[in-house]
PDB file of N, CA and C in Angstrom:
ATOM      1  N   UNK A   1     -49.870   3.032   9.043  1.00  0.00           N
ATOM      2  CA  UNK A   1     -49.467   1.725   9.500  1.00  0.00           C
ATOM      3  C   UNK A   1     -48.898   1.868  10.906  1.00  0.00           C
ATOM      4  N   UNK A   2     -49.474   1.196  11.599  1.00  0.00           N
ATOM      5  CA  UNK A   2     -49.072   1.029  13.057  1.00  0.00           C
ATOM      6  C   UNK A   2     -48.367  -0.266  13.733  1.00  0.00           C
ATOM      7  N   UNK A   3     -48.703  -1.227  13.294  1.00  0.00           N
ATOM      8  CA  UNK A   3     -48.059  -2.701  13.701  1.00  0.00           C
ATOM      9  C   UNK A   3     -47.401  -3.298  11.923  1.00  0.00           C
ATOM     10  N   UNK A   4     -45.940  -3.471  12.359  1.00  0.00           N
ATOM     11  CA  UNK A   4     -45.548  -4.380  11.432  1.00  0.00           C
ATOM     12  C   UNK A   4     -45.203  -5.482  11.997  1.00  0.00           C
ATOM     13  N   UNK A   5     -44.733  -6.637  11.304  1.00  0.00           N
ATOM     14  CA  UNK A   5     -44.228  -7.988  11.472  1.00  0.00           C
ATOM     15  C   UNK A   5     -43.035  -7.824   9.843  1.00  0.00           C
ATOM     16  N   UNK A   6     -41.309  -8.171  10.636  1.00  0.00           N
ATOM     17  CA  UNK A   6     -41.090  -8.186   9.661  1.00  0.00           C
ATOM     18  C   UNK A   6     -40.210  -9.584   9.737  1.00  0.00           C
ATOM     19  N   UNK A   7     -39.865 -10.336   9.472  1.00  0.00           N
ATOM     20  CA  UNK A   7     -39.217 -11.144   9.250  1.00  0.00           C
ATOM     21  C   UNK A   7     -37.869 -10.953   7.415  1.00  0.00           C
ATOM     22  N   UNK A   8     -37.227 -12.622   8.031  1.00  0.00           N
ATOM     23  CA  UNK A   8     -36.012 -12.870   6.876  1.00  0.00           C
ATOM     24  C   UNK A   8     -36.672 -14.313   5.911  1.00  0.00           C
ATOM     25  N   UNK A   9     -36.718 -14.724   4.725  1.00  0.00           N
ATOM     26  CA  UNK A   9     -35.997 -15.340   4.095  1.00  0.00           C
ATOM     27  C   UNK A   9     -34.947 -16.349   3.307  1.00  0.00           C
ATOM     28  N   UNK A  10     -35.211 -17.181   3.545  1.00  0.00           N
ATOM     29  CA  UNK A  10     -34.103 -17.488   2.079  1.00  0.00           C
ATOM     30  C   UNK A  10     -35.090 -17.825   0.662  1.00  0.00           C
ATOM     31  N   UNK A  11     -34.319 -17.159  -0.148  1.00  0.00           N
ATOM     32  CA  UNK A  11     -34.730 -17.112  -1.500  1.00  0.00           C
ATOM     33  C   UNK A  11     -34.318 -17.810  -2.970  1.00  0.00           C
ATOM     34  N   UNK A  12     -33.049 -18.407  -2.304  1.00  0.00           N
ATOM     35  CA  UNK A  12     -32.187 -19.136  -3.028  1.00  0.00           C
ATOM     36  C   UNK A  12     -31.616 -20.131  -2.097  1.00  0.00           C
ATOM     37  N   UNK A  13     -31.172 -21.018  -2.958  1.00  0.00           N
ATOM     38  CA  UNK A  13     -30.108 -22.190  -2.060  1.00  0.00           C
ATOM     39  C   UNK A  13     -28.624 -21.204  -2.200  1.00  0.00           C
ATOM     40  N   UNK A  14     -27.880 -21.600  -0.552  1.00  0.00           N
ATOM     41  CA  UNK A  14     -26.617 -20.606  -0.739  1.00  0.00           C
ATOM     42  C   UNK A  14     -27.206 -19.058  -0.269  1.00  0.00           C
ATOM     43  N   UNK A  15     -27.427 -18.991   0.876  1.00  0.00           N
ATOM     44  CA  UNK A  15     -28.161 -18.493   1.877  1.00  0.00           C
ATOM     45  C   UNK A  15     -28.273 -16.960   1.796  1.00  0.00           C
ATOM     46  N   UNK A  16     -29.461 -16.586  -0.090  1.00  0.00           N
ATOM     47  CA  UNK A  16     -29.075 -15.417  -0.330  1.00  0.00           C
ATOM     48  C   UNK A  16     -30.942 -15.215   0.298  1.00  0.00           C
ATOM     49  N   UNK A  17     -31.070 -13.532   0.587  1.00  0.00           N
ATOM     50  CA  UNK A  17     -31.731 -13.634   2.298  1.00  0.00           C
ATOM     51  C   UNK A  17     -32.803 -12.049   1.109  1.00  0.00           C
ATOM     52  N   UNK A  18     -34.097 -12.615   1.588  1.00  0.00           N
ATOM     53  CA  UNK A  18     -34.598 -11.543   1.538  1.00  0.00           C
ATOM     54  C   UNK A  18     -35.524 -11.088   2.779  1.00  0.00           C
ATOM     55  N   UNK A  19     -35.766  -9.923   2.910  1.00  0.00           N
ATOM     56  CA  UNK A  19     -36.338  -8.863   4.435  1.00  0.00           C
ATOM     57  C   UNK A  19     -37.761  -8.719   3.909  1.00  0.00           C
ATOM     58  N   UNK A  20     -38.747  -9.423   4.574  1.00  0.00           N
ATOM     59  CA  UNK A  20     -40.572  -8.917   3.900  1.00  0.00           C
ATOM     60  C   UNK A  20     -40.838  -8.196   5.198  1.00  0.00           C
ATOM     61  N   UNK A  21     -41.580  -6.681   5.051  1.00  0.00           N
ATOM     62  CA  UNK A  21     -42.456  -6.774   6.141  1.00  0.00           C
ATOM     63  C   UNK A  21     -43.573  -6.182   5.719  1.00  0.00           C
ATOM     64  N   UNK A  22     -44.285  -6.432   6.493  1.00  0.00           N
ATOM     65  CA  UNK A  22     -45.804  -6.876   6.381  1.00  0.00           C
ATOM     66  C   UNK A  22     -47.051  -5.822   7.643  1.00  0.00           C
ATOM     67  N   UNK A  23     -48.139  -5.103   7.068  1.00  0.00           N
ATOM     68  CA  UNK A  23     -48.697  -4.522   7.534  1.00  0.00           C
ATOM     69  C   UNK A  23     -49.849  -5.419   8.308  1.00  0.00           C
ATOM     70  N   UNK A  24     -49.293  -5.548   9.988  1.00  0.00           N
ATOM     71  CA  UNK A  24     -50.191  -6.384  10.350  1.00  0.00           C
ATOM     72  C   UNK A  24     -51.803  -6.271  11.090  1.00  0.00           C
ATOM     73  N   UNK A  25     -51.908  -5.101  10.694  1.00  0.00           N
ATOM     74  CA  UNK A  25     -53.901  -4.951  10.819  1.00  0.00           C
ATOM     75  C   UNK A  25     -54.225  -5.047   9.242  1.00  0.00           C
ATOM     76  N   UNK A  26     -53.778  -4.289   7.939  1.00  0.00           N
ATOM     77  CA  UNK A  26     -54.225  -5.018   6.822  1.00  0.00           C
ATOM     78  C   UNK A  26     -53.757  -6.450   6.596  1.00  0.00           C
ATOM     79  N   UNK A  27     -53.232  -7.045   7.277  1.00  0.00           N
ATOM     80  CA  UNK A  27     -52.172  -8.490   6.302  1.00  0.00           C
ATOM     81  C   UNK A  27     -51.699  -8.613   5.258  1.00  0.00           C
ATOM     82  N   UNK A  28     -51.303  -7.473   4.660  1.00  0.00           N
ATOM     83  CA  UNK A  28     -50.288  -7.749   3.506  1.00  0.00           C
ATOM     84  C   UNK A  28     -48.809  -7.204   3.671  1.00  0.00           C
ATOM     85  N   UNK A  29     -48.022  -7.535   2.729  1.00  0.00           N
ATOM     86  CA  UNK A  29     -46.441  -7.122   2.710  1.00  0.00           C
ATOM     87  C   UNK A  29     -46.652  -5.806   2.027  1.00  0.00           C
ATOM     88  N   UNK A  30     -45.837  -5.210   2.592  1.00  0.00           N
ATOM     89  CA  UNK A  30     -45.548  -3.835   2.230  1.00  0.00           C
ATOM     90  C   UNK A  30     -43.991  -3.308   1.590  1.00  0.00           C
ATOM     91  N   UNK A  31     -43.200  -4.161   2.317  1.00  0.00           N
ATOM     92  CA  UNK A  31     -41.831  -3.923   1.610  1.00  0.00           C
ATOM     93  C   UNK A  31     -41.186  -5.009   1.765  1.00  0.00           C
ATOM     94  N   UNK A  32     -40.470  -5.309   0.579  1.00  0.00           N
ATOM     95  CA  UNK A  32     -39.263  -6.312   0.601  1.00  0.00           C
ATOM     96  C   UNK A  32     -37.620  -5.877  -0.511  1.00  0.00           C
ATOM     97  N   UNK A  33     -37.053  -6.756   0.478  1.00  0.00           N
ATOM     98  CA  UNK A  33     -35.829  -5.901  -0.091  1.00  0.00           C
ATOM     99  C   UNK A  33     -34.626  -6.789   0.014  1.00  0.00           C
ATOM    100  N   UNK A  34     -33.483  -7.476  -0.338  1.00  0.00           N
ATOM    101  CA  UNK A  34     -32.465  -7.983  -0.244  1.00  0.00           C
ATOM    102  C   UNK A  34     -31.577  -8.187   0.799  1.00  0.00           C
ATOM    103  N   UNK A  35     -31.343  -9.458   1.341  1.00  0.00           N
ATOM    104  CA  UNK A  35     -30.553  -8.848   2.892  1.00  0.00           C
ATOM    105  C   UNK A  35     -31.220  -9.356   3.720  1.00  0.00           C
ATOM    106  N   UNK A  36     -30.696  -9.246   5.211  1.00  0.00           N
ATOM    107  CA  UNK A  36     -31.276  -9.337   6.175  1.00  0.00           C
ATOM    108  C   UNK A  36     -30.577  -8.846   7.423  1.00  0.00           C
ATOM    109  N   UNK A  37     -29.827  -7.784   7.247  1.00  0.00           N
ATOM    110  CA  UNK A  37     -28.768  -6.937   8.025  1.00  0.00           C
ATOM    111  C   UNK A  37     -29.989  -6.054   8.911  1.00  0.00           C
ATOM    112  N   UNK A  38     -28.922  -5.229   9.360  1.00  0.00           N
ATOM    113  CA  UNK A  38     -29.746  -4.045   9.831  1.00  0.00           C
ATOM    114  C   UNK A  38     -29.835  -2.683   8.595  1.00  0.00           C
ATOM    115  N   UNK A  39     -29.387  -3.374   7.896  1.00  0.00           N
ATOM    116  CA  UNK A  39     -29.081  -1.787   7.046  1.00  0.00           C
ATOM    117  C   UNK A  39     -30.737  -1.781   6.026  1.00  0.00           C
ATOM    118  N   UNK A  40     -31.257  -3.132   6.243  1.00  0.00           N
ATOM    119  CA  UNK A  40     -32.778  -3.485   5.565  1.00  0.00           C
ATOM    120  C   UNK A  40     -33.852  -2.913   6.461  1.00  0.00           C
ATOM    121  N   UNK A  41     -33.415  -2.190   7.297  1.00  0.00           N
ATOM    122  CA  UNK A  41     -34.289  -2.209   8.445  1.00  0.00           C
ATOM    123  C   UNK A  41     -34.246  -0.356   8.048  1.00  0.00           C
ATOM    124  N   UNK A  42     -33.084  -0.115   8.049  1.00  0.00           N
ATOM    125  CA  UNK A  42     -33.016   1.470   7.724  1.00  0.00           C
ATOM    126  C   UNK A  42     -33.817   1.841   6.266  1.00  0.00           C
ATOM    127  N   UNK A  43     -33.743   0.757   5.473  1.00  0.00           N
ATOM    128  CA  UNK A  43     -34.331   0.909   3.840  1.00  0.00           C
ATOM    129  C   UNK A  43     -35.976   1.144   4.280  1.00  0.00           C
ATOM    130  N   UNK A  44     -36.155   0.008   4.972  1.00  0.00           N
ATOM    131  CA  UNK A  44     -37.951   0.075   5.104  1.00  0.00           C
ATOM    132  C   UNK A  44     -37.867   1.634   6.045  1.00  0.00           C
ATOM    133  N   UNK A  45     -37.267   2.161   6.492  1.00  0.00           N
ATOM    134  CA  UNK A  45     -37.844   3.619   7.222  1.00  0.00           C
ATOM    135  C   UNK A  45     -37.808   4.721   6.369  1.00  0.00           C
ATOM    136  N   UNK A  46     -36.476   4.535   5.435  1.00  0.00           N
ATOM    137  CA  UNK A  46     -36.794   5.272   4.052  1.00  0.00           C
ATOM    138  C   UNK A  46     -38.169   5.055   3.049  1.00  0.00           C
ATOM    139  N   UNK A  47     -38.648   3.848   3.088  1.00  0.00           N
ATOM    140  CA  UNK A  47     -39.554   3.709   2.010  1.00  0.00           C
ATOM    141  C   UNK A  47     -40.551   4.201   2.743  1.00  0.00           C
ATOM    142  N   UNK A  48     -40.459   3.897   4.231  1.00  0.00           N
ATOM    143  CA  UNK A  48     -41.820   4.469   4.741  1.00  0.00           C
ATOM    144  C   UNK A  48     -41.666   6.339   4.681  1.00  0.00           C
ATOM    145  N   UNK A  49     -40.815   6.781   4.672  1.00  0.00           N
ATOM    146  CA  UNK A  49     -41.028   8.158   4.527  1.00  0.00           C
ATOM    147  C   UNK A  49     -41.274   8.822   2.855  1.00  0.00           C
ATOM    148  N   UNK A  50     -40.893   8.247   1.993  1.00  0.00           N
ATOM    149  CA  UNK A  50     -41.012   8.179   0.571  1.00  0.00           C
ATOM    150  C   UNK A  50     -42.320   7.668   0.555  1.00  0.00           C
ATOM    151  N   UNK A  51     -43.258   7.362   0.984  1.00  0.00           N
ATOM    152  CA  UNK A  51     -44.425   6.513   0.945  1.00  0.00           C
ATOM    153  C   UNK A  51     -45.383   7.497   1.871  1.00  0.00           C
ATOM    154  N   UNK A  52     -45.136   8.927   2.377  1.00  0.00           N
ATOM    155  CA  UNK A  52     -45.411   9.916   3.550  1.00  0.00           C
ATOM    156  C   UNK A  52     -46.420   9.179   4.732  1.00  0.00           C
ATOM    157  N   UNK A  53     -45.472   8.148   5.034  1.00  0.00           N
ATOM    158  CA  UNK A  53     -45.493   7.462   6.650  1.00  0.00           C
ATOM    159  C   UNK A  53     -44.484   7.706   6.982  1.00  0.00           C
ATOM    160  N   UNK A  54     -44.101   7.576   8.808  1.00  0.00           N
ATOM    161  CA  UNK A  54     -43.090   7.788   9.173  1.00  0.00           C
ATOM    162  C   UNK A  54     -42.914   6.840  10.397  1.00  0.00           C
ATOM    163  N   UNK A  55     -41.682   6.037  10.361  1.00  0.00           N
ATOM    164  CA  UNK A  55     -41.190   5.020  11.632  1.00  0.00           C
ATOM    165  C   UNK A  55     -41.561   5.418  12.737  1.00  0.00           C
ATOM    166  N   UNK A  56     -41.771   6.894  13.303  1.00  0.00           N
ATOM    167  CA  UNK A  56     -42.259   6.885  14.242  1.00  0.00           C
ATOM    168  C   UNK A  56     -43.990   6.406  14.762  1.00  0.00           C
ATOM    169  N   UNK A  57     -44.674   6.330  13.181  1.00  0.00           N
ATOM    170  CA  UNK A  57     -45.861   6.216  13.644  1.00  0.00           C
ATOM    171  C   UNK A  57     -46.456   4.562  13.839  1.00  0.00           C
ATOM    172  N   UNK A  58     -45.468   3.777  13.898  1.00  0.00           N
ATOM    173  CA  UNK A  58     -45.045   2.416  14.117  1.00  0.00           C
ATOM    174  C   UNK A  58     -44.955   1.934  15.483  1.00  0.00           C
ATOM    175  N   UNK A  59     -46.256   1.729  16.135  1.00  0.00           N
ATOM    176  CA  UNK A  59     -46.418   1.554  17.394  1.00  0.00           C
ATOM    177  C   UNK A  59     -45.894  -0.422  18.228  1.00  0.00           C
ATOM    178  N   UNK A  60     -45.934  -0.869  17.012  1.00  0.00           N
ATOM    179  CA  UNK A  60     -45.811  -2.638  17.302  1.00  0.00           C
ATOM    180  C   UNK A  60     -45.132  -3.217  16.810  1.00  0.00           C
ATOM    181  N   UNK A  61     -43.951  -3.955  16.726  1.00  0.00           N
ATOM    182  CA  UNK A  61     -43.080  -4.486  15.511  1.00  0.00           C
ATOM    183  C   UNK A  61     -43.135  -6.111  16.144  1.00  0.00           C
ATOM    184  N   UNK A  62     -43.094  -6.987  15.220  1.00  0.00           N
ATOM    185  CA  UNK A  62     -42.852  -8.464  15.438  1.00  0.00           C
ATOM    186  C   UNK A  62     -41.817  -8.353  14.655  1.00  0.00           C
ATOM    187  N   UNK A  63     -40.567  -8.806  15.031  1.00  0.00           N
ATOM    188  CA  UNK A  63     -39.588  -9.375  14.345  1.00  0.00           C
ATOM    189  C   UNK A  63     -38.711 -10.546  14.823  1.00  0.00           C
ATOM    190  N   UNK A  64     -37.660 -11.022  14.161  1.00  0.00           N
ATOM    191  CA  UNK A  64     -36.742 -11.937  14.620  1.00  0.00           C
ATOM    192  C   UNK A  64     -35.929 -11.407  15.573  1.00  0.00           C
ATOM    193  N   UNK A  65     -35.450 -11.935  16.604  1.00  0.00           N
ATOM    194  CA  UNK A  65     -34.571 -11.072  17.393  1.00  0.00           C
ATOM    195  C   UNK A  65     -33.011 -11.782  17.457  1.00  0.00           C
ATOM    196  N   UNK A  66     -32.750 -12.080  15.481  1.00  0.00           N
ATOM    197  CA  UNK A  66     -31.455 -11.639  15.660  1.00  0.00           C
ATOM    198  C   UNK A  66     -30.655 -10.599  15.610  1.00  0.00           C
ATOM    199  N   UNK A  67     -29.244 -10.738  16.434  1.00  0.00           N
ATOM    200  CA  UNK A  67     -28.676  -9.506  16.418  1.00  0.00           C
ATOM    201  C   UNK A  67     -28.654  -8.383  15.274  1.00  0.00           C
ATOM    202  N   UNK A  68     -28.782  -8.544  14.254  1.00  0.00           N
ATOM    203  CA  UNK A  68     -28.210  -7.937  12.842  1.00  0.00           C
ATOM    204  C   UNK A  68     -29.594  -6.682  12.659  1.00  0.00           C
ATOM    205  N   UNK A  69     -30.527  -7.572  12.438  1.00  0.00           N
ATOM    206  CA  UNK A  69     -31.921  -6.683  12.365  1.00  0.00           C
ATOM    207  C   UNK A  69     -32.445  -5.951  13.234  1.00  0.00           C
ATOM    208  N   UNK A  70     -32.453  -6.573  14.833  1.00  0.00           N
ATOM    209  CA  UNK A  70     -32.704  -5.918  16.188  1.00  0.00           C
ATOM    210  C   UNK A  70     -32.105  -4.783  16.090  1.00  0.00           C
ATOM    211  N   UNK A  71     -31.432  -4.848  16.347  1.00  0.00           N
ATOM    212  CA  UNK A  71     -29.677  -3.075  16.713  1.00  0.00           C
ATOM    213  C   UNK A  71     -31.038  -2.470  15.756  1.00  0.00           C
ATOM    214  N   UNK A  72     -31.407  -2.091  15.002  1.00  0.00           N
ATOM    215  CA  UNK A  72     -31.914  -1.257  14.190  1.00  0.00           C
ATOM    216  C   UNK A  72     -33.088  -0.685  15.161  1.00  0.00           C
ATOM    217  N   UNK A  73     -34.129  -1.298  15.618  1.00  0.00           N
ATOM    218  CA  UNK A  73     -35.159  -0.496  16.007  1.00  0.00           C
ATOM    219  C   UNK A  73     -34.752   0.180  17.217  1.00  0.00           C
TER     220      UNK A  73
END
């Protein structure tokens, strides 16, 4: 996987937040996870190494550029 898109969420009323991101040359989601901190951002680099990909091989990211998630890449 080379380009993700990850975006936030809401999943509930009462602004409980889930993190999808999404493999964007196949178009599907690849990970989702609770949250929308930066600490969701560290989870997807774990899953990608548990999954033997690695964040570095992540050439494109679309995301939101709020503060919380940004700081991460």
């Amino acid at each position: 996987m080379t380009a993700v898109a990850i975006d936030e969420t809401s999943c509930r009323r009462g602004h409980n937040y889930l993190t999808i991101a999404a493999d964007m040359d196949e178009r599907k989601v690849v990970f989702v996870t609770e949250g929308k901190d930066a600490e969701t951002i560290t989870h997807f680099a774990e899953y990608l190494a548990e999954h033997k990909a690695m964040p570095e091989q992540v050439r494109s990211v679309s995301i939101d550029m709020r503060r919380p998630s940004s700081r991460a890449w």
